[in-house]
PDB file of N, CA and C in Angstrom:
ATOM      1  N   UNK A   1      52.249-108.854  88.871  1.00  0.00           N
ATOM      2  CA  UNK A   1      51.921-109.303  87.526  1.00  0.00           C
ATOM      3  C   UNK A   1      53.057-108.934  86.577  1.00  0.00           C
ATOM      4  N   UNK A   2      53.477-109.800  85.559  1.00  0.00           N
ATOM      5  CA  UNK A   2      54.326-109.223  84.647  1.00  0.00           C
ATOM      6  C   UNK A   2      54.246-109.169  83.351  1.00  0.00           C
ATOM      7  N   UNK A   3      54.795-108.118  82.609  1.00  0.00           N
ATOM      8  CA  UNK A   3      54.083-107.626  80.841  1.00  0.00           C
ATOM      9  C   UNK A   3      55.080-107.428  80.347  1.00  0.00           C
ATOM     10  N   UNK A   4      55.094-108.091  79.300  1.00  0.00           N
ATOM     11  CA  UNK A   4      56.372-107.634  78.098  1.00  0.00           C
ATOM     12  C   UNK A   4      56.669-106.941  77.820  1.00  0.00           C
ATOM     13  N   UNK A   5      58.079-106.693  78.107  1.00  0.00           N
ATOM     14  CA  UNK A   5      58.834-105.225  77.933  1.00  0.00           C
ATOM     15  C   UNK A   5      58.840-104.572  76.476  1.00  0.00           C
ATOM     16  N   UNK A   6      57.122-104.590  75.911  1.00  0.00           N
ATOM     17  CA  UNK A   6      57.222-103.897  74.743  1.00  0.00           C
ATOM     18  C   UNK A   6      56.460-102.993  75.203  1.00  0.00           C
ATOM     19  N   UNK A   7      56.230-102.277  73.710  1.00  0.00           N
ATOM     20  CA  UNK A   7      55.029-101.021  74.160  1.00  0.00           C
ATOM     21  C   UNK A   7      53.529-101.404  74.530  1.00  0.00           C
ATOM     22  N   UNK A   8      53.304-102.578  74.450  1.00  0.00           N
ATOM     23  CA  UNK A   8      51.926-102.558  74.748  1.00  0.00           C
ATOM     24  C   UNK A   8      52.107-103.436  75.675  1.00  0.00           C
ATOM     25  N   UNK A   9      52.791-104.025  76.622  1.00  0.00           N
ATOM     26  CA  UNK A   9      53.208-104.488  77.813  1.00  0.00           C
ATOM     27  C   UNK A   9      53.285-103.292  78.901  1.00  0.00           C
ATOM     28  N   UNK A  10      53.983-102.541  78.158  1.00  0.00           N
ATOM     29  CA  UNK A  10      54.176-101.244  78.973  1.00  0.00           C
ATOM     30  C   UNK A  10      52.849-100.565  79.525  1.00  0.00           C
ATOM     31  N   UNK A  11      52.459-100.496  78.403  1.00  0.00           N
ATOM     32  CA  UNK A  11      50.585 -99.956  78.622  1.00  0.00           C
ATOM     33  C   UNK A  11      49.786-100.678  79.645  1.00  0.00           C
ATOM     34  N   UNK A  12      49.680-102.087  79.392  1.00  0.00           N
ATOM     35  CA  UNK A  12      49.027-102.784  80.332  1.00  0.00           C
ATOM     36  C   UNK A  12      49.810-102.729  81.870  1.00  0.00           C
ATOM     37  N   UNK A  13      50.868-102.610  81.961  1.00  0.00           N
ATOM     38  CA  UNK A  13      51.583-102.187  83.168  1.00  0.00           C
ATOM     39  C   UNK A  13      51.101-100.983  83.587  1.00  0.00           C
ATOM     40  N   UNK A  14      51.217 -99.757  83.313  1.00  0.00           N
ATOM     41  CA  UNK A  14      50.831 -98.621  83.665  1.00  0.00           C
ATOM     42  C   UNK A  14      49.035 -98.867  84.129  1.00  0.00           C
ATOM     43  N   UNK A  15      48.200 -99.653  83.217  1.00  0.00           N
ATOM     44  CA  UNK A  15      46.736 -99.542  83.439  1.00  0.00           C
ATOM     45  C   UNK A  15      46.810-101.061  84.385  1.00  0.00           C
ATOM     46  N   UNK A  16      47.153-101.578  85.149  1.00  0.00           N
ATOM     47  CA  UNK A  16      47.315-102.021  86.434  1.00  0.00           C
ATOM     48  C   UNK A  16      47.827-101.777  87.149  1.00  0.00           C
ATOM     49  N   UNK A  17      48.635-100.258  87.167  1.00  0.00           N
ATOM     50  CA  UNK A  17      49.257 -99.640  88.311  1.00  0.00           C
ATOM     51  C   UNK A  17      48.284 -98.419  88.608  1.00  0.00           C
ATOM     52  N   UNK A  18      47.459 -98.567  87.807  1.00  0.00           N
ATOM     53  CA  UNK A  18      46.110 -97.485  88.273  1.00  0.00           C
ATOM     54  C   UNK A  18      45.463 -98.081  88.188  1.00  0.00           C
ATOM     55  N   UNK A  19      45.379 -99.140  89.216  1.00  0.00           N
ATOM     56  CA  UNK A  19      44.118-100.198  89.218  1.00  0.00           C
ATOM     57  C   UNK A  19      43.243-100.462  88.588  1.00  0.00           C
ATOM     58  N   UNK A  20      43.640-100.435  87.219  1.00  0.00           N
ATOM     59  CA  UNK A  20      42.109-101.098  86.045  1.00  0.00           C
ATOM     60  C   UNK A  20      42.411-102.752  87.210  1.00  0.00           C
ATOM     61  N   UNK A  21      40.755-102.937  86.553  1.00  0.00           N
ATOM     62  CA  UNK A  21      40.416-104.462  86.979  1.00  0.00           C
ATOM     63  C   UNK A  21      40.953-105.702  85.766  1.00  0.00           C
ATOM     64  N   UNK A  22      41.575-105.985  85.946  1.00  0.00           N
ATOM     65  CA  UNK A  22      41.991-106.827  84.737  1.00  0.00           C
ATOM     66  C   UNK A  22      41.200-108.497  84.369  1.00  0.00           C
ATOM     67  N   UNK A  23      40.110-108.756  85.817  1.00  0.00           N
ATOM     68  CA  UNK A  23      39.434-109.500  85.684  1.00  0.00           C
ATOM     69  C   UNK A  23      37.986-109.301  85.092  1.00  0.00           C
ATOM     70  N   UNK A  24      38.110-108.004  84.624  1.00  0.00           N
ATOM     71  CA  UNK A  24      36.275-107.518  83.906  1.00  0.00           C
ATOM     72  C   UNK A  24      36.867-107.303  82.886  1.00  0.00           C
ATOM     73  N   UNK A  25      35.946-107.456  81.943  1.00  0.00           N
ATOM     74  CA  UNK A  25      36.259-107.101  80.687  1.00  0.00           C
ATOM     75  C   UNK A  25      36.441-105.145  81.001  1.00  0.00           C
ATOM     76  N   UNK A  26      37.389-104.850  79.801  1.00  0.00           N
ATOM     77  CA  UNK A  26      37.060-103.445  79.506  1.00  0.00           C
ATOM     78  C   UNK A  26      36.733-102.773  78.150  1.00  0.00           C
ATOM     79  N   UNK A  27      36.421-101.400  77.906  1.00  0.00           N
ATOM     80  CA  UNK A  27      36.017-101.062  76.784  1.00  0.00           C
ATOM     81  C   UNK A  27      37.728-100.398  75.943  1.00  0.00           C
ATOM     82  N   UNK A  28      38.588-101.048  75.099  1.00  0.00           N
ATOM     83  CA  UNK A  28      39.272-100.837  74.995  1.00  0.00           C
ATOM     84  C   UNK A  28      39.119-100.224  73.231  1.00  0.00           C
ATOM     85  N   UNK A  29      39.756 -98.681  72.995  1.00  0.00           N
ATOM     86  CA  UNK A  29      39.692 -98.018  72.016  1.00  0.00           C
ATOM     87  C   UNK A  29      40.653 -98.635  70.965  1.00  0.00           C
ATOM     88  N   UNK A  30      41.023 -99.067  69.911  1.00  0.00           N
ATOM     89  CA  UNK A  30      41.830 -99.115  68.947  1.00  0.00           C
ATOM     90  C   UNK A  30      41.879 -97.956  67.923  1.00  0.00           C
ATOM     91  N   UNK A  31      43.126 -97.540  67.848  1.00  0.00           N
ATOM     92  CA  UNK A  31      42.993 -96.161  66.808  1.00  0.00           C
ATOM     93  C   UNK A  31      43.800 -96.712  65.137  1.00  0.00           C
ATOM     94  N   UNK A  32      43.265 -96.658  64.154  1.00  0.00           N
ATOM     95  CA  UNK A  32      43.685 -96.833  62.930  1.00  0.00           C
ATOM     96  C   UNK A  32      43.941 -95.738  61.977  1.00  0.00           C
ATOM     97  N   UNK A  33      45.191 -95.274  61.884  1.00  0.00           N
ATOM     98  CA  UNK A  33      45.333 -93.575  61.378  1.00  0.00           C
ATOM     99  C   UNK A  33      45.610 -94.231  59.447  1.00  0.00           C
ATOM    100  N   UNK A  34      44.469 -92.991  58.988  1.00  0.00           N
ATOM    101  CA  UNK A  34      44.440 -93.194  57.571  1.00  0.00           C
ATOM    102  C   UNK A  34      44.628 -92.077  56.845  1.00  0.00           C
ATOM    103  N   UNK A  35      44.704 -91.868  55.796  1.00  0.00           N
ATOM    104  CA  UNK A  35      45.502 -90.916  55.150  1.00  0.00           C
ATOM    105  C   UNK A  35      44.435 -89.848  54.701  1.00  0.00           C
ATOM    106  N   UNK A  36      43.016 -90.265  54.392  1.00  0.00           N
ATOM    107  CA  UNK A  36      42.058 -89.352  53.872  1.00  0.00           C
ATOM    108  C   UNK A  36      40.666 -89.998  54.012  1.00  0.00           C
ATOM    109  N   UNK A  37      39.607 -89.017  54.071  1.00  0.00           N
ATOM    110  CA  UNK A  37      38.181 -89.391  54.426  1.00  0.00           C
ATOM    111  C   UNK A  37      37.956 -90.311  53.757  1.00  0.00           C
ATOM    112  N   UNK A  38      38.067 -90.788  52.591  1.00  0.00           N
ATOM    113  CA  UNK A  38      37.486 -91.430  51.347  1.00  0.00           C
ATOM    114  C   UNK A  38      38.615 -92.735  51.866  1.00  0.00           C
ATOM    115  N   UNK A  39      39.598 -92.699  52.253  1.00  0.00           N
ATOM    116  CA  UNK A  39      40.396 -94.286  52.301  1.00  0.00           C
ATOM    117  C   UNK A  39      39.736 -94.949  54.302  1.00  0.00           C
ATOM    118  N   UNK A  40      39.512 -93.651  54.580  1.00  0.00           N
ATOM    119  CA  UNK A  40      38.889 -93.767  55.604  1.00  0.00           C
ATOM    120  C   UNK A  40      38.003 -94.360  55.871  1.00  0.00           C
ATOM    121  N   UNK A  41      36.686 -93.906  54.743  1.00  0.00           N
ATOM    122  CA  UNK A  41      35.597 -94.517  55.081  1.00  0.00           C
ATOM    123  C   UNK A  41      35.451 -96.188  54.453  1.00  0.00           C
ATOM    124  N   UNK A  42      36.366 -96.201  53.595  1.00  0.00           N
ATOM    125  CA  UNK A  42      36.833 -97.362  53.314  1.00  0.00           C
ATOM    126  C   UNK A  42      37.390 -98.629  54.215  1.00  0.00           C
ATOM    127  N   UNK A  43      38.405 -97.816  55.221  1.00  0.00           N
ATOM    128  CA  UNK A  43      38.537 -98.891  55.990  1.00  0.00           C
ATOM    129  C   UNK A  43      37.131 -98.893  57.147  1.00  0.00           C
ATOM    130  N   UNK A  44      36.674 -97.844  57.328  1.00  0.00           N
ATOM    131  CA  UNK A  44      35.705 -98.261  57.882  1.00  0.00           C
ATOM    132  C   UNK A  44      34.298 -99.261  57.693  1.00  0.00           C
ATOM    133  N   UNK A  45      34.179 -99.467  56.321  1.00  0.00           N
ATOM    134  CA  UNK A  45      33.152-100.731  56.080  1.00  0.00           C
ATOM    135  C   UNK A  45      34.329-101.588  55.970  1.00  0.00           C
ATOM    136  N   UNK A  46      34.976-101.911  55.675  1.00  0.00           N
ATOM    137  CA  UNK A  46      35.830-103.131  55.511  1.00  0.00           C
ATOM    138  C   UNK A  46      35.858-103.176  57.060  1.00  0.00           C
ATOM    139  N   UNK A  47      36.332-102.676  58.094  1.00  0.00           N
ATOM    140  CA  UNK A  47      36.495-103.480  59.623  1.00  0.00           C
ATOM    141  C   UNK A  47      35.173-103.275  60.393  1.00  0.00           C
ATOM    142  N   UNK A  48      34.000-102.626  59.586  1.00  0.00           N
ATOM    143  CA  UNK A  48      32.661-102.976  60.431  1.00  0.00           C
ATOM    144  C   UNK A  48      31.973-104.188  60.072  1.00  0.00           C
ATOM    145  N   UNK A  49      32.118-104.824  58.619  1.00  0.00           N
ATOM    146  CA  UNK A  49      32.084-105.969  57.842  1.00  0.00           C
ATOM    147  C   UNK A  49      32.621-107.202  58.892  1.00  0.00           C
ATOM    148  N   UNK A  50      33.476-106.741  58.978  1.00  0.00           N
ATOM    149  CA  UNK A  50      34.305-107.944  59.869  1.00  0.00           C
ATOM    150  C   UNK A  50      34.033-107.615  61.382  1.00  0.00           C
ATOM    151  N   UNK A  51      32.819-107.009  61.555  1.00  0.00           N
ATOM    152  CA  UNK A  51      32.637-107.451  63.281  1.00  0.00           C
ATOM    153  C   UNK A  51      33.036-106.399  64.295  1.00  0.00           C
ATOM    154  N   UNK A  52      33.633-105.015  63.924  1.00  0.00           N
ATOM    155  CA  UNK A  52      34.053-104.384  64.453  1.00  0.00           C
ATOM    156  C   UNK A  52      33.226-103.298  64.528  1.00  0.00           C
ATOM    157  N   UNK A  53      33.222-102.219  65.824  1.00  0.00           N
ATOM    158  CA  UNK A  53      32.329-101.211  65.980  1.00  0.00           C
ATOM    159  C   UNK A  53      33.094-100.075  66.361  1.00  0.00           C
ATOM    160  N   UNK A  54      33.028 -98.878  65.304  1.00  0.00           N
ATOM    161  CA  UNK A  54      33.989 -98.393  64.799  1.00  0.00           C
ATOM    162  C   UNK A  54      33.110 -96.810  64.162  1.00  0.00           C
ATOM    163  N   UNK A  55      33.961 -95.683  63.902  1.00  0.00           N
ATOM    164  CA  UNK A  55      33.817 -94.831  63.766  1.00  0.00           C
ATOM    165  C   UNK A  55      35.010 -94.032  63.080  1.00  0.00           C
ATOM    166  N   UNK A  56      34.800 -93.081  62.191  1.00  0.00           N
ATOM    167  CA  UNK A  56      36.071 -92.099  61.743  1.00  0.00           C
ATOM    168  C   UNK A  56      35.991 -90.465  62.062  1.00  0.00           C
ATOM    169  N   UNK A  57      37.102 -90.524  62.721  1.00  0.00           N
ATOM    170  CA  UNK A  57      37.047 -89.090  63.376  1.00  0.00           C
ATOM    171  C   UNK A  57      37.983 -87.799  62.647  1.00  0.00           C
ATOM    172  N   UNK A  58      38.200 -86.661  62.134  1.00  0.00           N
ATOM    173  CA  UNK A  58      39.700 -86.004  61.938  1.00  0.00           C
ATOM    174  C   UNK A  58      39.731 -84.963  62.511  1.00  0.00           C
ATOM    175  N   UNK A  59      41.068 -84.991  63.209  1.00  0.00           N
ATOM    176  CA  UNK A  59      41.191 -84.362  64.215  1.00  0.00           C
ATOM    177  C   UNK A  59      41.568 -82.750  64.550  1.00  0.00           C
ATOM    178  N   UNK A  60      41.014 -82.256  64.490  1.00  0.00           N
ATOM    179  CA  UNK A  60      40.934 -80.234  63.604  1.00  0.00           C
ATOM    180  C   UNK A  60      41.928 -79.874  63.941  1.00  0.00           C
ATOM    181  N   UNK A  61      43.323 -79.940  64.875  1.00  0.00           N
ATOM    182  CA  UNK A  61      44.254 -79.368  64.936  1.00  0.00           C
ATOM    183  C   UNK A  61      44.990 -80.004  63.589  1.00  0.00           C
ATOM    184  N   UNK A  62      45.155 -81.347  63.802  1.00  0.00           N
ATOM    185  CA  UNK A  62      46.481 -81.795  62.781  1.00  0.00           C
ATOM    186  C   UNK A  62      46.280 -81.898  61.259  1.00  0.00           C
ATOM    187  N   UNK A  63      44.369 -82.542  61.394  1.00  0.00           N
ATOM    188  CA  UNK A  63      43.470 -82.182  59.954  1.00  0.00           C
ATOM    189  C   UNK A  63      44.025 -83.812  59.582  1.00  0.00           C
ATOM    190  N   UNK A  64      44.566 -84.867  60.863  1.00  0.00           N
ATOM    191  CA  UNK A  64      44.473 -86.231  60.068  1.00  0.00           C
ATOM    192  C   UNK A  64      43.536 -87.143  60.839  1.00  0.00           C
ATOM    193  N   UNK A  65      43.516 -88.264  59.893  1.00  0.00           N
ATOM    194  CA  UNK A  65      42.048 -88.482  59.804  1.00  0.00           C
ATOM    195  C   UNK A  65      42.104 -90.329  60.696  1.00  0.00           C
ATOM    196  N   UNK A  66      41.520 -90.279  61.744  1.00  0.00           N
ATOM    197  CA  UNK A  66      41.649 -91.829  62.898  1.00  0.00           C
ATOM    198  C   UNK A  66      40.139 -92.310  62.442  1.00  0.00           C
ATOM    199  N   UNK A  67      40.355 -93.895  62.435  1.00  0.00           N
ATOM    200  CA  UNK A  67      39.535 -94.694  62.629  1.00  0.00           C
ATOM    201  C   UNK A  67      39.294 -95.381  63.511  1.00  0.00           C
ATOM    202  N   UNK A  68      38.350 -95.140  64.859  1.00  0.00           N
ATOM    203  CA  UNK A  68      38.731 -95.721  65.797  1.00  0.00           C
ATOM    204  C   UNK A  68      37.807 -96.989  66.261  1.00  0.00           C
ATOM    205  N   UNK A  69      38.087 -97.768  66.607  1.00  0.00           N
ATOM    206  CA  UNK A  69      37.404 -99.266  66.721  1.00  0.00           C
ATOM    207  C   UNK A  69      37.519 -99.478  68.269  1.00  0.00           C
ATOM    208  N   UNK A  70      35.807-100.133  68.772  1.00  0.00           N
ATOM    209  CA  UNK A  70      35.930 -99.418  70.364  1.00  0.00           C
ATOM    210  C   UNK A  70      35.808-101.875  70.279  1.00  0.00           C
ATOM    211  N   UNK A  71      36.240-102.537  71.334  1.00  0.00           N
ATOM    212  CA  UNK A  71      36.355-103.798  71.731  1.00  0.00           C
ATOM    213  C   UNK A  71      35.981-103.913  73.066  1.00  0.00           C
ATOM    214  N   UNK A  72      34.814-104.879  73.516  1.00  0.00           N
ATOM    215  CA  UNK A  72      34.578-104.920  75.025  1.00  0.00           C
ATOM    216  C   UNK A  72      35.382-105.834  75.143  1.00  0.00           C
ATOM    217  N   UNK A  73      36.604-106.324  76.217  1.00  0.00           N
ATOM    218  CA  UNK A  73      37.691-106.994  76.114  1.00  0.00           C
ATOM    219  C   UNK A  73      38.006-107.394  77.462  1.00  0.00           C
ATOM    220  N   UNK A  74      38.973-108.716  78.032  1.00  0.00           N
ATOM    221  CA  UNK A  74      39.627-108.523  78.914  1.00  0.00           C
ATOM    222  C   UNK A  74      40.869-108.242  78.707  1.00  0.00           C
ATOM    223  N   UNK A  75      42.037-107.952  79.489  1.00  0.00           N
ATOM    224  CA  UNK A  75      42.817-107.276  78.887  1.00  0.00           C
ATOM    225  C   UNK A  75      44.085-107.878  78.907  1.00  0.00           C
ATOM    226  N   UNK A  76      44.382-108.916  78.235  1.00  0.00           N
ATOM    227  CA  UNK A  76      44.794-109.673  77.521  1.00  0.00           C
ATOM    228  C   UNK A  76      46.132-109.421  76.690  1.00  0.00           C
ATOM    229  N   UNK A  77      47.251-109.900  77.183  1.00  0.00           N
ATOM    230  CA  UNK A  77      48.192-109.145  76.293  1.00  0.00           C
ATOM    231  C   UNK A  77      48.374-109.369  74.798  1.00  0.00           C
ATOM    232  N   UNK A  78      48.373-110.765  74.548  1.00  0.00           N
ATOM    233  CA  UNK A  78      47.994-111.706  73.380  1.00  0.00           C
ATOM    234  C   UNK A  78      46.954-111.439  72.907  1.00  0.00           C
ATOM    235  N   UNK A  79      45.944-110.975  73.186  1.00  0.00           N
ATOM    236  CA  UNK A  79      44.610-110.496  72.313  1.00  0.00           C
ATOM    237  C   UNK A  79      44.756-109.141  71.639  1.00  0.00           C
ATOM    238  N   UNK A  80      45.292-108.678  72.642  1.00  0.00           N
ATOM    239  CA  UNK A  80      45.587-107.444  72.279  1.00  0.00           C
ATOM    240  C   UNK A  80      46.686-107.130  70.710  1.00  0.00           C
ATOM    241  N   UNK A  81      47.758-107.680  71.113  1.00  0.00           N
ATOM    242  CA  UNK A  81      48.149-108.066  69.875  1.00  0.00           C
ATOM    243  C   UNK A  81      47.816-108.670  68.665  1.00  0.00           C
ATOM    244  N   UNK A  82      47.040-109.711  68.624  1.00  0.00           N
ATOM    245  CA  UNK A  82      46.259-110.216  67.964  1.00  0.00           C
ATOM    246  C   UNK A  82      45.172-109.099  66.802  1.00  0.00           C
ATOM    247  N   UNK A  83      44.271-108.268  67.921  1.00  0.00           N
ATOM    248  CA  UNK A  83      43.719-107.669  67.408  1.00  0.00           C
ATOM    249  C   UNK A  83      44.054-106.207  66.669  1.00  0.00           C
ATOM    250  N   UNK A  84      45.522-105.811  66.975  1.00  0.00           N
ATOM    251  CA  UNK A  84      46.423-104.764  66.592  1.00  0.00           C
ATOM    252  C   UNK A  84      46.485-105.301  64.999  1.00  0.00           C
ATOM    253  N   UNK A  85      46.506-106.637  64.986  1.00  0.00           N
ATOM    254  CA  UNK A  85      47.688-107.251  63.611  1.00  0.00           C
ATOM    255  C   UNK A  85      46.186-107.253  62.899  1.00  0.00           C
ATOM    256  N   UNK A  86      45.037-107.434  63.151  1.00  0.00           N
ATOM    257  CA  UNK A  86      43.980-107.545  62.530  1.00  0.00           C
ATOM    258  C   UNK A  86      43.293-106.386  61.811  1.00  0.00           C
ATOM    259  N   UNK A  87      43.561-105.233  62.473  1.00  0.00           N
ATOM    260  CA  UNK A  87      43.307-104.048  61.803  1.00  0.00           C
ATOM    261  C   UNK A  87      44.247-103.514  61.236  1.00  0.00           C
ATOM    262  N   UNK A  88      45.681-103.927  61.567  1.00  0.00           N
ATOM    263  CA  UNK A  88      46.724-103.884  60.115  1.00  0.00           C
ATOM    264  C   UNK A  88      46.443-104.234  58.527  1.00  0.00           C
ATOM    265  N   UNK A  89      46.370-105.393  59.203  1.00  0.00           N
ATOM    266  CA  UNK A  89      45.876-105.991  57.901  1.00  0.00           C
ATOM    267  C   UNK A  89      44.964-106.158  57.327  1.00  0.00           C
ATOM    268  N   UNK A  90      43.662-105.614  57.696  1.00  0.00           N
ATOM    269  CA  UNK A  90      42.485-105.329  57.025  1.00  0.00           C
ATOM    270  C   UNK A  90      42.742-103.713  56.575  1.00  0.00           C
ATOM    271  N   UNK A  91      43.299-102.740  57.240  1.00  0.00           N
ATOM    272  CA  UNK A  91      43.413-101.718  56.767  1.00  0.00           C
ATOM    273  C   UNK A  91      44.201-101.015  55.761  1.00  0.00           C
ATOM    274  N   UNK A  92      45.672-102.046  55.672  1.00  0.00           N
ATOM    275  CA  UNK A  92      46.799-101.601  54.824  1.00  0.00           C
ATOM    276  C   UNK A  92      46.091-101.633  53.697  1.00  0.00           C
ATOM    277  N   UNK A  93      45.223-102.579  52.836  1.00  0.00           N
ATOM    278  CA  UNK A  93      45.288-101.815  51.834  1.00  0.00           C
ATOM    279  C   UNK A  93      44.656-101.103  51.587  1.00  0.00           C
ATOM    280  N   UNK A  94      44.262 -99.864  52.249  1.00  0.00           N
ATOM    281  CA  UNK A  94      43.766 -98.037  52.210  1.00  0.00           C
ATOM    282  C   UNK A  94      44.870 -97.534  52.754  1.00  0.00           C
ATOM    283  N   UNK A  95      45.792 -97.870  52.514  1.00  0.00           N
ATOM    284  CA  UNK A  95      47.039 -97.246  53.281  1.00  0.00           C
ATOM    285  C   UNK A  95      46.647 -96.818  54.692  1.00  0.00           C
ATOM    286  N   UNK A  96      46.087 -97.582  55.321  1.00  0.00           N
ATOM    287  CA  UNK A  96      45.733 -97.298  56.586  1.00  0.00           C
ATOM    288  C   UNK A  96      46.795 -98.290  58.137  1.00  0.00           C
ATOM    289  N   UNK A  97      46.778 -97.603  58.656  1.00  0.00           N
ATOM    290  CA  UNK A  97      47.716 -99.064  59.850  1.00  0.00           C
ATOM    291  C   UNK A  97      47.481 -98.447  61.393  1.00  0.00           C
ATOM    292  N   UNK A  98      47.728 -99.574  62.446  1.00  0.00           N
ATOM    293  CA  UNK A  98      47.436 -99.144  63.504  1.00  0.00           C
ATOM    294  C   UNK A  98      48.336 -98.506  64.369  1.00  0.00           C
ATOM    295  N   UNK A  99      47.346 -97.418  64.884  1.00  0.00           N
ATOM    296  CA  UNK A  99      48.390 -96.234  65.621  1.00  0.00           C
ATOM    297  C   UNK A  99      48.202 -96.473  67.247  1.00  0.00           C
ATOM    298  N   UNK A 100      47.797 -97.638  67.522  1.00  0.00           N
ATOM    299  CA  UNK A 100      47.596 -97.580  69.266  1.00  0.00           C
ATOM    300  C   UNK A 100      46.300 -97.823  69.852  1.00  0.00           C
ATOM    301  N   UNK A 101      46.284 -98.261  70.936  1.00  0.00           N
ATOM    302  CA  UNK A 101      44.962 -98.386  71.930  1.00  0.00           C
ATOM    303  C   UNK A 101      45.279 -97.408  73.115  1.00  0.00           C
ATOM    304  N   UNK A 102      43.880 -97.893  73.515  1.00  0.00           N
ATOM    305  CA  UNK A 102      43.976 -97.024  74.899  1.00  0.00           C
ATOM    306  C   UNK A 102      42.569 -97.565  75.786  1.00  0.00           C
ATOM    307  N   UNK A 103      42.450 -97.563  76.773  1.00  0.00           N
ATOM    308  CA  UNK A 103      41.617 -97.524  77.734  1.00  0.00           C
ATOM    309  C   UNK A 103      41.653 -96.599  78.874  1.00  0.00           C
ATOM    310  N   UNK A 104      39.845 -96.020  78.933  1.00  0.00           N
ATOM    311  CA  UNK A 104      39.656 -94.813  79.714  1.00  0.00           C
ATOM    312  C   UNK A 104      39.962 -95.117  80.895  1.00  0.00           C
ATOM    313  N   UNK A 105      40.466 -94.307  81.722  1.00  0.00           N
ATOM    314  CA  UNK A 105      40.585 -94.676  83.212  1.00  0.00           C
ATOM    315  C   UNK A 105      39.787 -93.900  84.108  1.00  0.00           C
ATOM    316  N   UNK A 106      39.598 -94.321  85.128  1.00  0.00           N
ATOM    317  CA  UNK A 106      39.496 -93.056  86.307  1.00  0.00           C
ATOM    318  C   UNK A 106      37.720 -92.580  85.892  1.00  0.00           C
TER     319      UNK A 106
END
């Protein structure tokens, strides 16, 4: 299989070299790092509004504050992107933007 030599090509490479199934959907995490609880919880009705199922976490070592948006998905390189640019731009204006996905393995 082959993935675009970006960073999230890279990702999907690595999670088909540990055999994720790429023909089931998966539960894929999106993380949206925001600057404070209050812009936080902000982006959080603004991207639950729009369909997303989502939560804000801060994280006690660093004390900053993720919004993370969980997608049942297949894993899609183009969607994936897609849905990166979507929580950009619903989030920038809380000064919020996206810091990465991930899917659990193993």
């Amino acid at each position: 299989m082959k993935f675009p030599k970006d960073e999230d090509g890279q990702v999907l490479k690595m999670l088909y070299k540990e055999g994720v199934d790429f023909n089931k959907p998966q539960n894929v995490d999106f993380f949206v790092a925001v600057p404070d609880k209050m812009k936080g919880e902000s982006v959080l009705k603004t991207l639950k509004n729009e369909g997303f199922e989502c939560e804000i976490e801060q994280d006690e070592e660093t004390e900053e504050w993720t919004c993370y948006c969980y997608v049942k998905m297949l894993l899609v390189y183009e969607d994936i992107v897609n849905i990166q640019k979507q929580l950009n731009d619903l989030s920038e204006p809380y000064e919020g933007y996206i810091d990465g996905w991930g899917v659990m393995t193993g």
